[in-house]
Protein backbone atom coordinates (compact mmCIF):
# COMPACT_ATOMS: atom_id res chain seq x y z
CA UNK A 1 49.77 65.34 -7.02
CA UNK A 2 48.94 65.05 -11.01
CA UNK A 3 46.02 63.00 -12.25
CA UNK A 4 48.35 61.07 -13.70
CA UNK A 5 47.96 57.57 -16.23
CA UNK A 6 49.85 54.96 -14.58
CA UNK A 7 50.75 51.20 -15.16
CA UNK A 8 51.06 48.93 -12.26
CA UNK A 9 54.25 46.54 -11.84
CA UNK A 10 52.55 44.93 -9.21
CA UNK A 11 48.59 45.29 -8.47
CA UNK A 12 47.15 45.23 -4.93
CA UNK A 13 45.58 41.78 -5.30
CA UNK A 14 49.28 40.17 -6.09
CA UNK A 15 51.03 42.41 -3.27
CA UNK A 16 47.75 40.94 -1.00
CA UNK A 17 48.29 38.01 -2.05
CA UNK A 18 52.13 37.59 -1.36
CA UNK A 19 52.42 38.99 2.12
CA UNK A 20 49.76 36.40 3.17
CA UNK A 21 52.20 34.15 1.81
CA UNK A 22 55.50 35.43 3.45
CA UNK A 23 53.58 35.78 7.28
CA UNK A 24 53.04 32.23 6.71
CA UNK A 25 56.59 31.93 5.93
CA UNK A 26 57.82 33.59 8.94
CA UNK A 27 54.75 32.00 11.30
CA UNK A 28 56.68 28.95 10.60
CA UNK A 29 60.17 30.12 11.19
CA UNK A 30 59.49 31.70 14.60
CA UNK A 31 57.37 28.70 15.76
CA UNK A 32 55.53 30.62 17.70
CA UNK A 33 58.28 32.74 19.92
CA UNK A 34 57.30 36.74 19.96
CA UNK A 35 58.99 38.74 17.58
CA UNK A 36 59.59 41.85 17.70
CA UNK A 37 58.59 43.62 14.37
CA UNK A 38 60.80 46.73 13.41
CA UNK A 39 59.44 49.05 11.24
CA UNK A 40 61.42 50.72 8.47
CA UNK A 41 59.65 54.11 8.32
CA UNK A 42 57.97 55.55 6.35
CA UNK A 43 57.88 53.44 2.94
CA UNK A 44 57.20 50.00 5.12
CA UNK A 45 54.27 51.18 6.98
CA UNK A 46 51.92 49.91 4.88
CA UNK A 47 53.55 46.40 4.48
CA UNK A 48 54.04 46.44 8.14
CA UNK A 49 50.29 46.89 8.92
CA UNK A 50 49.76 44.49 6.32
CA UNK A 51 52.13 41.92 7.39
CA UNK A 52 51.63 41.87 11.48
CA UNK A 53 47.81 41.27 10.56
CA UNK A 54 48.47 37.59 8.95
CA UNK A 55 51.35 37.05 11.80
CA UNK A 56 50.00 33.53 13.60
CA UNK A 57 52.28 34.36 16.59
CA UNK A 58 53.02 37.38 19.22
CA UNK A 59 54.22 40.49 17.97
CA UNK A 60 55.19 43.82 19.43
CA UNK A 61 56.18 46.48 17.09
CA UNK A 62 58.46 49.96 17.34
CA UNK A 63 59.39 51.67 14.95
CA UNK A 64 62.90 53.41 13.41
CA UNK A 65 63.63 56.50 10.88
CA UNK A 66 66.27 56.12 8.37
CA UNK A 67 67.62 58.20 5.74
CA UNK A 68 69.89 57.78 3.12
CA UNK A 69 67.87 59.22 0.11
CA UNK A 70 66.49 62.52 1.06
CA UNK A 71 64.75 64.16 -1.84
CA UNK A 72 66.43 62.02 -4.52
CA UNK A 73 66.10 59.21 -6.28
CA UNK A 74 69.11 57.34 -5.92
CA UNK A 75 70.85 56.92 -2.29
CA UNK A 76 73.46 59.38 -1.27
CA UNK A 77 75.20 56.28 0.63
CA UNK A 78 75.40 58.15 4.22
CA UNK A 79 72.69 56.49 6.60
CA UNK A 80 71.09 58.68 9.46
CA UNK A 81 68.71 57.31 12.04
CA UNK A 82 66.37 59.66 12.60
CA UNK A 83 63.97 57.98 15.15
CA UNK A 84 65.45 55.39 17.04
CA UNK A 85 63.56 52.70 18.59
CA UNK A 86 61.87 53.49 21.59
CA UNK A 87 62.90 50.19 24.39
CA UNK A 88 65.49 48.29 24.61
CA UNK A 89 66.12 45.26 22.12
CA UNK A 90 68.49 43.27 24.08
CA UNK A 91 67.46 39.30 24.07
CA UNK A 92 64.45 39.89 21.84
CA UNK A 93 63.73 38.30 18.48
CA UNK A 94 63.98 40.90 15.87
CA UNK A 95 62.18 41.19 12.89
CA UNK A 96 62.88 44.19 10.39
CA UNK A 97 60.36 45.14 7.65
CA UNK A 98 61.57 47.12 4.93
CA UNK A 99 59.47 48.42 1.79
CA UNK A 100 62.90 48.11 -0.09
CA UNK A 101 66.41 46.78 -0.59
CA UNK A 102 68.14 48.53 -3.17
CA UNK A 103 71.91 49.23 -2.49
CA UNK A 104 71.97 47.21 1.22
CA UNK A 105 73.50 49.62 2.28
CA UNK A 106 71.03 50.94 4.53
CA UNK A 107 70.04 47.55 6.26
CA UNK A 108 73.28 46.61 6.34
CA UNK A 109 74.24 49.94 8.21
CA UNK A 110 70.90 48.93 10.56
CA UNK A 111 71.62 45.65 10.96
CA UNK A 112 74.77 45.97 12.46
CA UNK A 113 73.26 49.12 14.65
CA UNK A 114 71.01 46.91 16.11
CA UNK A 115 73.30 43.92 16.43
CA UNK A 116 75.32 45.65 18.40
CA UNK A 117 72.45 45.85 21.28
CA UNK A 118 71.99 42.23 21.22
CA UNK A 119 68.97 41.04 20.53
CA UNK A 120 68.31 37.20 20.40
CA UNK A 121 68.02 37.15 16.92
CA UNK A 122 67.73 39.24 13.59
CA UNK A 123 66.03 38.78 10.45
CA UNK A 124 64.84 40.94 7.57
CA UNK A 125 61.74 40.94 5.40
CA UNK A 126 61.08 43.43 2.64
CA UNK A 127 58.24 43.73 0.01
CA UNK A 128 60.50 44.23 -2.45
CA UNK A 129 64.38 43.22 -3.24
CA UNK A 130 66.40 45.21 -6.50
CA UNK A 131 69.23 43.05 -6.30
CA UNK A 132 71.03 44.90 -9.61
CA UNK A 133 71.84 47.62 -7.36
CA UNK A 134 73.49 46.26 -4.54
CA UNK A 135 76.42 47.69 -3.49
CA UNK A 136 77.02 45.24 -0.20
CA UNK A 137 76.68 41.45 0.03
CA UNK A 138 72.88 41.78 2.04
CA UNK A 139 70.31 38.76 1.43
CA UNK A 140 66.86 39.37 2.85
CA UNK A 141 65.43 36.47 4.92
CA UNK A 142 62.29 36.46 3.23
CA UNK A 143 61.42 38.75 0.61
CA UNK A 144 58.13 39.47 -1.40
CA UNK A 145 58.96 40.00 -5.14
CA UNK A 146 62.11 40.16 -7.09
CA UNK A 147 62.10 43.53 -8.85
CA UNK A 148 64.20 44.99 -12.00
CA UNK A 149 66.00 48.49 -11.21
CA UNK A 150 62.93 50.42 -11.61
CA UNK A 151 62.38 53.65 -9.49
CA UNK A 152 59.35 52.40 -7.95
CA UNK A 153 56.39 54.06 -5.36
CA UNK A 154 53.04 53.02 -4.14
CA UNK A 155 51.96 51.02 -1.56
CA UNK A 156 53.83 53.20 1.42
CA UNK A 157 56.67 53.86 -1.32
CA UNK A 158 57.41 57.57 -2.44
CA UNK A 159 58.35 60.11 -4.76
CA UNK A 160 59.29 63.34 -2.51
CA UNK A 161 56.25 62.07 -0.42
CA UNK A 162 53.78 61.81 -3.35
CA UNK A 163 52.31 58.53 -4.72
CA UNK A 164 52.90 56.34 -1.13
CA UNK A 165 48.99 55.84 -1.62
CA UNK A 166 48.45 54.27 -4.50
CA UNK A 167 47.38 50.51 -3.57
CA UNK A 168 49.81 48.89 -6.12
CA UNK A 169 53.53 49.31 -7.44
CA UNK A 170 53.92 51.43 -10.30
CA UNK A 171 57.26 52.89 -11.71
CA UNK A 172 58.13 56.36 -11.94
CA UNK A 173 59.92 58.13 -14.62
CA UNK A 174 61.46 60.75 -12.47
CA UNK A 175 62.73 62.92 -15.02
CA UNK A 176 59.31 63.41 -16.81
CA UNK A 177 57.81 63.41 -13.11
CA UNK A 178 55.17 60.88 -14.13
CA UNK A 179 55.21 56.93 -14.13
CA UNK A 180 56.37 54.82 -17.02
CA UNK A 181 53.92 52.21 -18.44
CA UNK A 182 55.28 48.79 -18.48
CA UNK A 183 57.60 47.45 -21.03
């Protein structure tokens, strides 16, 4: 990866900052019951970690593979699971953390895959919500920041693997292959 001169959209302190806020938001809204945390991989790794630390309640975690982007930076629309959870799901309180919602079409594809196994319940967090792009009605549960349709990476979020590092959120200019100061 380039040594590269970067602005942040979001620094580490304020991403810190709001996912202490948002597992006290969903402390409160699972009162306690286990949940079962499902992790988006690989972009909401880091979030995950991040999140199940400040969790005041049980949690068990698995983890799933998705892919609808490949190599690019827009979404090619068809969803593939490419590591499926490993137990079974049925009667437990679901939780799924995503780095992301751009389209919805990918948790929207996931949530009804895992619907259909019947858990008790199913919710969705994600770090980060671009609701200009959506292409399906999909509301996340709780969400960290509202973002504008930036390509973005950092903080478990990549660029053809490169950048998922970097401790805050910067954007990337993909066609100059570098990111794009603010404004």
């Amino acid at each position: 990866m380039k040594n590269i001169n970067r602005e942040e959209l979001l620094s580490a302190a304020e991403i810190a900052r709001r996912v202490k806020e948002l597992a006290a938001e969903i402390t409160a809204a699972y009162g306690g019951r286990r949940v079962l945390l499902v992790c988006v991989l690989k972009g909401a790794v880091v979030f995950a970690s991040d999140l199940m630390r400040y969790l005041d309640l049980p949690v068990e975690i698995d983890f799933m593979a998705v892919s609808s982007y490949g190599s690019e930076t827009a979404t090619s629309g068809a969803v593939r699971i490419l590591k499926d959870l490993d137990s079974s799901i049925q009667g437990k309180e679901l939780l799924i953390v995503e780095d992301i919602v751009d389209t919805g079409l990918t948790l929207d594809y996931l949530c009804k895959n895992l619907l259909s196994r019947k858990p008790a319940s199913l919710k969705v967090v994600t770090l980060l919500d671009k609701p200009a792009r959506r292409k399906v009605e999909f509301i996340p549960d709780f969400c960290g920041f509202e973002i504008p349709d930036y390509f973005v990476v950092g903080y478990g979020l990549d660029y053809n693997q490169d950048y998922r590092q970097l401790p805050g959120i910067h954007i990337l200019h993909p066609e100059k292959g570098e990111l794009q100061p603010e404004g």
